[in-house]
Protein backbone atom coordinates (compact mmCIF):
# COMPACT_ATOMS: atom_id res chain seq x y z
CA UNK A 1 0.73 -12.92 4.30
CA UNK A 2 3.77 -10.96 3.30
CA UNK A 3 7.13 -11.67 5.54
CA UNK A 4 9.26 -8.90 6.65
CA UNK A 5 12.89 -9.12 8.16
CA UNK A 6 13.86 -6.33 10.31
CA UNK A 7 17.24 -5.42 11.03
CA UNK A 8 18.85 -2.67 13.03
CA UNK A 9 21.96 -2.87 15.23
CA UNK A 10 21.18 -4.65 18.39
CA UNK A 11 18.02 -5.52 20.70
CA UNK A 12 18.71 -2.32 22.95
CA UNK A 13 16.27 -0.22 25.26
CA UNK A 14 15.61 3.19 22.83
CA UNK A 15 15.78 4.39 19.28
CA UNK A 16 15.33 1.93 16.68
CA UNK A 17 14.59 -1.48 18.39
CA UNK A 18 11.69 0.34 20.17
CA UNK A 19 10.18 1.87 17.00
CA UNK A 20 10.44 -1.36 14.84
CA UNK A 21 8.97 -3.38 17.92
CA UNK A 22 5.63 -1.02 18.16
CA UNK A 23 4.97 -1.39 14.47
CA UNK A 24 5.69 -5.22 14.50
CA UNK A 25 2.58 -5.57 17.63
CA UNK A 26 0.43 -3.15 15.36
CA UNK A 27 0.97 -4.96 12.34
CA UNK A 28 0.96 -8.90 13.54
CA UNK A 29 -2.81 -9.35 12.32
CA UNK A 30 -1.41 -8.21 8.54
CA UNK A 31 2.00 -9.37 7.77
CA UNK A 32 4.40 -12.20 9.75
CA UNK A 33 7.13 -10.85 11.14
CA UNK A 34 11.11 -11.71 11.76
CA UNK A 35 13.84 -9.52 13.45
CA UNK A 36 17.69 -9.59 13.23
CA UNK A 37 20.56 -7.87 15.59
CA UNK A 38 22.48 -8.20 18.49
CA UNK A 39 21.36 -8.85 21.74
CA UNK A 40 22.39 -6.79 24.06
CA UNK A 41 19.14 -6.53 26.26
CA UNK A 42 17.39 -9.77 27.15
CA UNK A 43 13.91 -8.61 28.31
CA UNK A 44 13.80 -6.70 24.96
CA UNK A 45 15.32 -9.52 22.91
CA UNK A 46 12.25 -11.87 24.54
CA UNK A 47 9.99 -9.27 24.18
CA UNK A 48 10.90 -9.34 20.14
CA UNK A 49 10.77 -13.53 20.65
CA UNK A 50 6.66 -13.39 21.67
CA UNK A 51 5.62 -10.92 19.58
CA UNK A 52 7.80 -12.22 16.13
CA UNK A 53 7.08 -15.31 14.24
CA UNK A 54 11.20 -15.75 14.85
CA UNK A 55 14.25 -13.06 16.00
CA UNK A 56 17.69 -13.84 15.71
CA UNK A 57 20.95 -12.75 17.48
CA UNK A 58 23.08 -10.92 14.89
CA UNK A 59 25.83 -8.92 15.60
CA UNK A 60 25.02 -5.92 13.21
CA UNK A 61 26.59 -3.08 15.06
CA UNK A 62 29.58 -3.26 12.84
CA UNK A 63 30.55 -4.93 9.30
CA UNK A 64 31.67 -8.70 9.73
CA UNK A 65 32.06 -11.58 7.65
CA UNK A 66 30.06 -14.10 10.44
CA UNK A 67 27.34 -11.76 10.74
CA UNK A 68 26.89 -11.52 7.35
CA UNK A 69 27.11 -15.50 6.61
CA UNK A 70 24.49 -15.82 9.51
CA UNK A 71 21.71 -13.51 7.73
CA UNK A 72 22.24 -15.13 4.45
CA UNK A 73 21.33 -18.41 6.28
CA UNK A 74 18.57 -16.68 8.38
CA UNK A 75 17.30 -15.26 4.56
CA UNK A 76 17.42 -18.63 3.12
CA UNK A 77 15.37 -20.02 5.79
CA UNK A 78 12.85 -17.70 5.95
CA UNK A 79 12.72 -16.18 2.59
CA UNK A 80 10.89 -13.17 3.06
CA UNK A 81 9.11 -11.28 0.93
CA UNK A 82 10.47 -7.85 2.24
CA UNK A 83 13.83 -6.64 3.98
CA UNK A 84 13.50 -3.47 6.41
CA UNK A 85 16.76 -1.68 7.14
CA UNK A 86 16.96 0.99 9.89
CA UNK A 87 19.68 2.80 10.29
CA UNK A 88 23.28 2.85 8.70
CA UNK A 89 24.35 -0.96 10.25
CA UNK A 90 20.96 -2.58 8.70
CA UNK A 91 21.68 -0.61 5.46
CA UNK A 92 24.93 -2.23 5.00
CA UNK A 93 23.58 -5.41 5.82
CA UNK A 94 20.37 -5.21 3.73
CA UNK A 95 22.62 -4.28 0.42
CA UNK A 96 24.91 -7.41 0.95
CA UNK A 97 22.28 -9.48 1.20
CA UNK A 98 20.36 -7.99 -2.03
CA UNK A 99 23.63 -9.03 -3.70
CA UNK A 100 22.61 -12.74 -3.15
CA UNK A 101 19.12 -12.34 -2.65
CA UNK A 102 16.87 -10.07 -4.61
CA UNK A 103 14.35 -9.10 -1.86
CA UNK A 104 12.86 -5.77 -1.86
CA UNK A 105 14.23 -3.48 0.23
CA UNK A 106 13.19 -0.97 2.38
CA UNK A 107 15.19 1.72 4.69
CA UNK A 108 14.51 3.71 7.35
CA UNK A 109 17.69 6.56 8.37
CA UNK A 110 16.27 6.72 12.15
CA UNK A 111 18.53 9.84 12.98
CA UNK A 112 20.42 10.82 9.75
CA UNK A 113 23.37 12.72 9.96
CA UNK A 114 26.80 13.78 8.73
CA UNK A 115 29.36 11.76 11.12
CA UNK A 116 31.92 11.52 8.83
CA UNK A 117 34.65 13.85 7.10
CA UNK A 118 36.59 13.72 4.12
CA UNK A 119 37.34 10.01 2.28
CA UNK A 120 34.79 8.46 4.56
CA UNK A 121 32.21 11.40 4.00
CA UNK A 122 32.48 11.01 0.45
CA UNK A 123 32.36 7.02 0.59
CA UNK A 124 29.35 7.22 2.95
CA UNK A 125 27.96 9.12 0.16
CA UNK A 126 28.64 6.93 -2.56
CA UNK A 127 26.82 4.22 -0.99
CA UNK A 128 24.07 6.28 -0.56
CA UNK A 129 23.47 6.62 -3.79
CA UNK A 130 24.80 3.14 -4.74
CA UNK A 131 22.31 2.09 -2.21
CA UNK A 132 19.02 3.86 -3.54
CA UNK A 133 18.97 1.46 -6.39
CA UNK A 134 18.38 -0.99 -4.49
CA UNK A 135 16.01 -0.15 -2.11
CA UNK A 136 12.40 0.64 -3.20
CA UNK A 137 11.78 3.17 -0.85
CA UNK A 138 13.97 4.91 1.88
CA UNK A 139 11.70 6.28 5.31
CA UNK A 140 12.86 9.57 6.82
CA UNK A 141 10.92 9.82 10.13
CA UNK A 142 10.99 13.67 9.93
CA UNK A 143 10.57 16.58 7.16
CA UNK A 144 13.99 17.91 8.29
CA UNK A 145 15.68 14.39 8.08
CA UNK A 146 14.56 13.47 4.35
CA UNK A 147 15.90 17.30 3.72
CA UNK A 148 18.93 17.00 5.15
CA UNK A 149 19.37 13.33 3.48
CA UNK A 150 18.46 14.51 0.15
CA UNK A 151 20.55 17.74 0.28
CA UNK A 152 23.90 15.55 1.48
CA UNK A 153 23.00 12.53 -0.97
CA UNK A 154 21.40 13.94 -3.94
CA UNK A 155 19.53 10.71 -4.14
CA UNK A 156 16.19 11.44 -6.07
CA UNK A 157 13.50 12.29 -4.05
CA UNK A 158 10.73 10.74 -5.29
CA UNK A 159 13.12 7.80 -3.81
CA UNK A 160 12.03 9.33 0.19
CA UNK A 161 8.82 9.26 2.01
CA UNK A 162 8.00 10.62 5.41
CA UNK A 163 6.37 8.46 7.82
CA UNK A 164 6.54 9.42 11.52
CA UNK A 165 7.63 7.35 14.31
CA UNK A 166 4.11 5.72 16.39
CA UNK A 167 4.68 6.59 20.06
CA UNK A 168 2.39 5.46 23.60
CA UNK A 169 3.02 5.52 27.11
CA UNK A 170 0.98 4.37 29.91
CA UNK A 171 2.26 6.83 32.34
CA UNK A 172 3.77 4.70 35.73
CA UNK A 173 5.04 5.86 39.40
CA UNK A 174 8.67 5.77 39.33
CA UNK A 175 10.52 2.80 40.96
CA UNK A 176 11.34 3.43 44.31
CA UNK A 177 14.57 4.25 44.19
CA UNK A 178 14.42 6.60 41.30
CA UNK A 179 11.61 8.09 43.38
CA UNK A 180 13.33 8.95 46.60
CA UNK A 181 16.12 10.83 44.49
CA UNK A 182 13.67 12.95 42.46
CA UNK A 183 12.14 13.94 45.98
CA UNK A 184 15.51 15.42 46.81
CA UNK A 185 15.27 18.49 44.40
CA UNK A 186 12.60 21.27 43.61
CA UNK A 187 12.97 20.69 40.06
CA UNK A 188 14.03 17.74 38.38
CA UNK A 189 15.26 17.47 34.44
CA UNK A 190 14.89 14.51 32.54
CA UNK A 191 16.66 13.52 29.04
CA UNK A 192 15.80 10.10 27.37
CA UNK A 193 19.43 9.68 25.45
CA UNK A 194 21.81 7.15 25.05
CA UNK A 195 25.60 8.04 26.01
CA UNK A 196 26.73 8.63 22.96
CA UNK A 197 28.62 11.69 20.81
CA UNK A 198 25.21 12.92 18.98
CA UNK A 199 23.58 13.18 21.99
CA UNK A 200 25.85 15.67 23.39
CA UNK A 201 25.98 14.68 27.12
CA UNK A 202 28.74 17.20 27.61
CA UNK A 203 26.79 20.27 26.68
CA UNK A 204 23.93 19.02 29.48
CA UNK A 205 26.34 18.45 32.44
CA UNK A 206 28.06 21.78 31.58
CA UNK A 207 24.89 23.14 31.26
CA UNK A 208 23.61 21.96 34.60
CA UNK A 209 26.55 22.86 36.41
CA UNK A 210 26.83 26.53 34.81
CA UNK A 211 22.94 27.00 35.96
CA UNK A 212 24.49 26.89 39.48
CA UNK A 213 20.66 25.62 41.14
CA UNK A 214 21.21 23.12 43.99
CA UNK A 215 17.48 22.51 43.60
CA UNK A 216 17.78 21.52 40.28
CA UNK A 217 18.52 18.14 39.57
CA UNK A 218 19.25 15.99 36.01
CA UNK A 219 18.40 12.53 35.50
CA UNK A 220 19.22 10.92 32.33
CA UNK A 221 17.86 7.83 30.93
CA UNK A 222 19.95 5.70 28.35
CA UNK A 223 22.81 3.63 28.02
CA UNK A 224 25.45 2.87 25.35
CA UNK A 225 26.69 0.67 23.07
CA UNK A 226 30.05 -0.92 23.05
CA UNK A 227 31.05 1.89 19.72
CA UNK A 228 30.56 4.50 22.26
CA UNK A 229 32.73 3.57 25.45
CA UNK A 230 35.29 6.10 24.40
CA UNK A 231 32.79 8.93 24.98
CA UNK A 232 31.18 7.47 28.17
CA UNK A 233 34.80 7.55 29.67
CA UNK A 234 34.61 10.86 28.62
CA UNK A 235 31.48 11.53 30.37
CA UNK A 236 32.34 10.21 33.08
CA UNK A 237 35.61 12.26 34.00
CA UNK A 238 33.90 15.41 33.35
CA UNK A 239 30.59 14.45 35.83
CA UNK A 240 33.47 13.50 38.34
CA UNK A 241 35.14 17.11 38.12
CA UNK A 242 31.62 19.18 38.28
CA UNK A 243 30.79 20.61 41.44
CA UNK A 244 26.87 19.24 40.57
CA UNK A 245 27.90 15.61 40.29
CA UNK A 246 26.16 14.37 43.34
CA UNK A 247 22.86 16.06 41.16
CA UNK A 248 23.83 14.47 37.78
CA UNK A 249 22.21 10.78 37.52
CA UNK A 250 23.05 8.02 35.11
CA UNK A 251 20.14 5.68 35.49
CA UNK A 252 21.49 3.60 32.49
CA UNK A 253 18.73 1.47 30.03
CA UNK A 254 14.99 1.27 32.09
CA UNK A 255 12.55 -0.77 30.45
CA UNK A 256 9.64 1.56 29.15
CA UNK A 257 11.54 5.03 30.51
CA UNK A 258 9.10 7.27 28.14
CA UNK A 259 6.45 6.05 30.99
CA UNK A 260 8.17 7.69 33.95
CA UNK A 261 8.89 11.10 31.84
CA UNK A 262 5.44 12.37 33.46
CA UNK A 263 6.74 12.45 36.67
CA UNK A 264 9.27 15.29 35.69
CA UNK A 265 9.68 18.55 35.19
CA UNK A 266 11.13 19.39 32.27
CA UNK A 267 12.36 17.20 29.32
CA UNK A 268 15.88 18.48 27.78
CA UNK A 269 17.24 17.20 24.88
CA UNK A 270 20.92 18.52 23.61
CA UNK A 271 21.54 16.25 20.25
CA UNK A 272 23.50 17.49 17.30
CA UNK A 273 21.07 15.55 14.94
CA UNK A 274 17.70 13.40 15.66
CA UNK A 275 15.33 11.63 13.10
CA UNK A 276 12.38 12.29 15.30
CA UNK A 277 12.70 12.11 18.84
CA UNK A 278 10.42 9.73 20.17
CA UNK A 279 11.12 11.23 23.72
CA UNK A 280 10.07 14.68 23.10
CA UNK A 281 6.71 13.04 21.41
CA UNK A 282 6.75 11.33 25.26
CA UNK A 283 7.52 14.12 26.68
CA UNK A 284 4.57 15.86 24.73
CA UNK A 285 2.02 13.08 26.06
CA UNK A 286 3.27 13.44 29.22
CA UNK A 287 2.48 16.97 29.28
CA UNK A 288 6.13 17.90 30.47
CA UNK A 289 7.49 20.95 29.14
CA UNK A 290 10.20 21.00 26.51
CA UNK A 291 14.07 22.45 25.94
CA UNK A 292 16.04 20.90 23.02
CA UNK A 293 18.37 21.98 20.45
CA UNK A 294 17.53 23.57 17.21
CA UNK A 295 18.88 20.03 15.01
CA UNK A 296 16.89 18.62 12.59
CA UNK A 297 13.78 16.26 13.66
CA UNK A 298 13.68 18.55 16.80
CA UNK A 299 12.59 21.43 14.80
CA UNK A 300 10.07 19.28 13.36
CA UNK A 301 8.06 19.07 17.10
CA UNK A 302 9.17 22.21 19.21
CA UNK A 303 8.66 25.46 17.59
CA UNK A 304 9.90 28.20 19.82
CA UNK A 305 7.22 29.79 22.27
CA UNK A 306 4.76 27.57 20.72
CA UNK A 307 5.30 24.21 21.65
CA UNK A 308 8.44 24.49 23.88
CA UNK A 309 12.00 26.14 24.08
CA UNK A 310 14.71 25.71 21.61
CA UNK A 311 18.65 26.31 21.81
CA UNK A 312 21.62 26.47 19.53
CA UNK A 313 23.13 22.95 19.44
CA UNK A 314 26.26 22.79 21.39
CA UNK A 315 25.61 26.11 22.49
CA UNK A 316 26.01 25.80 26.40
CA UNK A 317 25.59 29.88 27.56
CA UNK A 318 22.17 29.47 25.59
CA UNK A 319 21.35 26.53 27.09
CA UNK A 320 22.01 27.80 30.68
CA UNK A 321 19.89 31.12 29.64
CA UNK A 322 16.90 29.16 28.37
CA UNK A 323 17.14 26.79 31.41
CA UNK A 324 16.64 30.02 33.95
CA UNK A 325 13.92 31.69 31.92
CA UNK A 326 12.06 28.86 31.63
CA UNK A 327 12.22 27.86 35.23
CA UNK A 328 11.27 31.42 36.21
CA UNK A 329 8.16 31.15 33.91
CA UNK A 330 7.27 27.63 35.92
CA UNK A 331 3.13 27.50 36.70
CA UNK A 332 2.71 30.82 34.28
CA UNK A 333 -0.04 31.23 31.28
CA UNK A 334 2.45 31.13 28.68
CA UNK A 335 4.11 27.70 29.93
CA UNK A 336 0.13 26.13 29.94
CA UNK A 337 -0.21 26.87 26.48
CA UNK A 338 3.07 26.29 25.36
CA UNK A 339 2.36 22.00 26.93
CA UNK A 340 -1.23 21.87 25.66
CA UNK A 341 0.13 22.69 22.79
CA UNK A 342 2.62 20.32 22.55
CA UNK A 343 0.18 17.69 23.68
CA UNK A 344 -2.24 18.34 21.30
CA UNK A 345 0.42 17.36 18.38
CA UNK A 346 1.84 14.34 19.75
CA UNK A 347 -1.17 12.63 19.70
CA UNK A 348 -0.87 12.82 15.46
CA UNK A 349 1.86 10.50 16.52
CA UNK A 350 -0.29 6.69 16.81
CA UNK A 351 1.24 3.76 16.44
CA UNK A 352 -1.99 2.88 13.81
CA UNK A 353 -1.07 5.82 11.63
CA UNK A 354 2.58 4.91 11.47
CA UNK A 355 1.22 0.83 10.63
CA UNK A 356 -1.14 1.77 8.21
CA UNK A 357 1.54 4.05 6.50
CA UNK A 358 4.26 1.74 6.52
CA UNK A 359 1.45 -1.11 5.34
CA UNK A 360 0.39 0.91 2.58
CA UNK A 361 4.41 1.57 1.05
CA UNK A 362 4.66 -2.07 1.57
CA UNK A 363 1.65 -3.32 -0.66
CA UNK A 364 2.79 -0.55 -3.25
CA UNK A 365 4.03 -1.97 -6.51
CA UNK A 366 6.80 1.01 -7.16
């Protein structure tokens, strides 16, 4: 059987270490399996430990020299047949190790977007493009990613397949705890995000505390990674001057969260930029309506009226406005439809469908 190395950034509740750990379960019977990044989370990092034929703790959340003498030993060791970048830190990593070992290379964006400005925008670039002749295919997870990749890049597109993230939950009670909060309010939001500057945290707070409800309540679900403590800091002080505070939770990282989403009201999601959002596909199967931004990947899942409510990103007057109509439409017609809907799309969203895909690119010869 084939062996594939997976790296992303760090063993961390969400995003990318979630995704890559479904598909390595679904695919254990067809390929062996190997994973590479920090850990940061030790349930998930033993969770990787059972279900891989070997992990390792890598620091890949930034570029350095150790990390990158590690993987080459890791590489040597276990020569696979196949490296798997996700995200910008496995990219990096996954073209310095090409250098020394010609592996075939595959890379998935999970959440493309435009961080960057001038020199470092146009050096990003360049190794975008340097980078496409390495890799034998690149994954966008959404239509409006591989767009948005292809119109920044201009890497060829034939060099850019779609292949959707594979999403379950096995809805649970929430913890105790979480529970006797939730029972406080007559409406509770929920938002799956990490603390972090894409996610635009700021825009929900304000949001919250603009929509002036002392029934309404907003839990989020997600921490953040070590790159990020400038903006939590900044979170933080503007939660501590909001009048809502005592309504605004910060649950942190919880194991499985996407299984507790049913037991909300209404899923929001503010990001600047998403791949495609596994939590709105768990909000979907959760039946829980839907609010996000109008930024790529979330335009691939909510269409307005149809499937949920969308919003101008960073846009908090909007936000507030959509928040108040759709709570005044709670338990109407429209709102039904709107979550069958939505539920009856997320289910194109397996975790076989996204295996048999990825198998399928893997076995190819191009």
């Amino acid at each position: 059987m084939k062996k594939v190395l997976h790296l992303f950034p760090a063993y961390k509740i969400g995003g990318a270490p979630v995704n890559v750990l479904r598909f390595i379960k679904g695919s254990n019977d067809q390929i062996i399996n190997y994973a590479a990044a920090l850990k940061v989370d030790d349930r998930l990092f033993a969770d990787y430990l059972e279900n891989t034929d070997d992990s390792f703790d890598v620091d890949l959340t930034s570029l350095k020299w150790k990390s990158f003498i590690e993987l080459l030993r890791i590489v040597k060791k276990i020569n696979p047949d196949i490296v798997h970048a996700n995200g910008k830190g496995g990219a990096v990593y996954a073209f310095l190790i090409y250098v020394f070992y010609r592996k075939r290379v595959f890379y998935t964006f999970r959440g493309f977007h435009i961080k960057y400005a001038g020199i470092k925008h146009k050096f990003y670039v360049y190794f975008e493009r340097l980078f496409s002749h390495i890799y034998t295919k690149a994954i966008a997870v959404s239509h409006s990613e591989r767009e948005l990749f292809l119109k920044t890049t201009q890497v060829k597109a034939e060099k850019v397949e779609v292949i959707g993230n594979g999403v379950e939950i096995s809805p649970r009670p929430l913890p105790p705890e979480m529970r006797c909060e939730v029972d406080k309010y007559k409406l509770n939001i929920v938002t799956l995000s990490r603390i972090a500057e894409v996610k635009d945290i700021e825009t929900m707070v304000k949001g919250l505390e603009l929509l002036n409800d002392t029934e309404v309540s907003l839990h989020i679900m997600g921490g953040y990674l070590s790159v990020d403590q400038f903006y939590k800091d900044r979170i933080d002080k503007i939660i501590a001057g909001l009048s809502c505070k005592d309504r605004i939770y910060l649950w942190g990282d919880i194991e499985g969260a996407g299984d507790y989403v049913h037991n909300f009201d209404l899923y929001l999601s503010t990001s600047l930029s998403e791949g495609l959002p596994t939590s709105i596909i768990e909000a979907g199967l959760s039946e829980v309506l839907v609010l996000a931004t109008d930024c790529n990947g979330n335009i691939d899942l909510i269409v307005e009226g149809k499937t949920g409510y969308l919003f101008p990103k960073g846009d908090t007057a909007e936000l507030v406005n959509q928040l108040k109509q759709a709570i005044g439409r709670f338990g109407s017609q429209q709102q039904s439809e709107i979550i069958a809907n939505n539920l009856r799309q997320m289910k194109m969203y397996s975790i076989s469908s996204n295996v048999s895909k990825l198998m399928y690119l893997y076995s190819r010869k191009d």
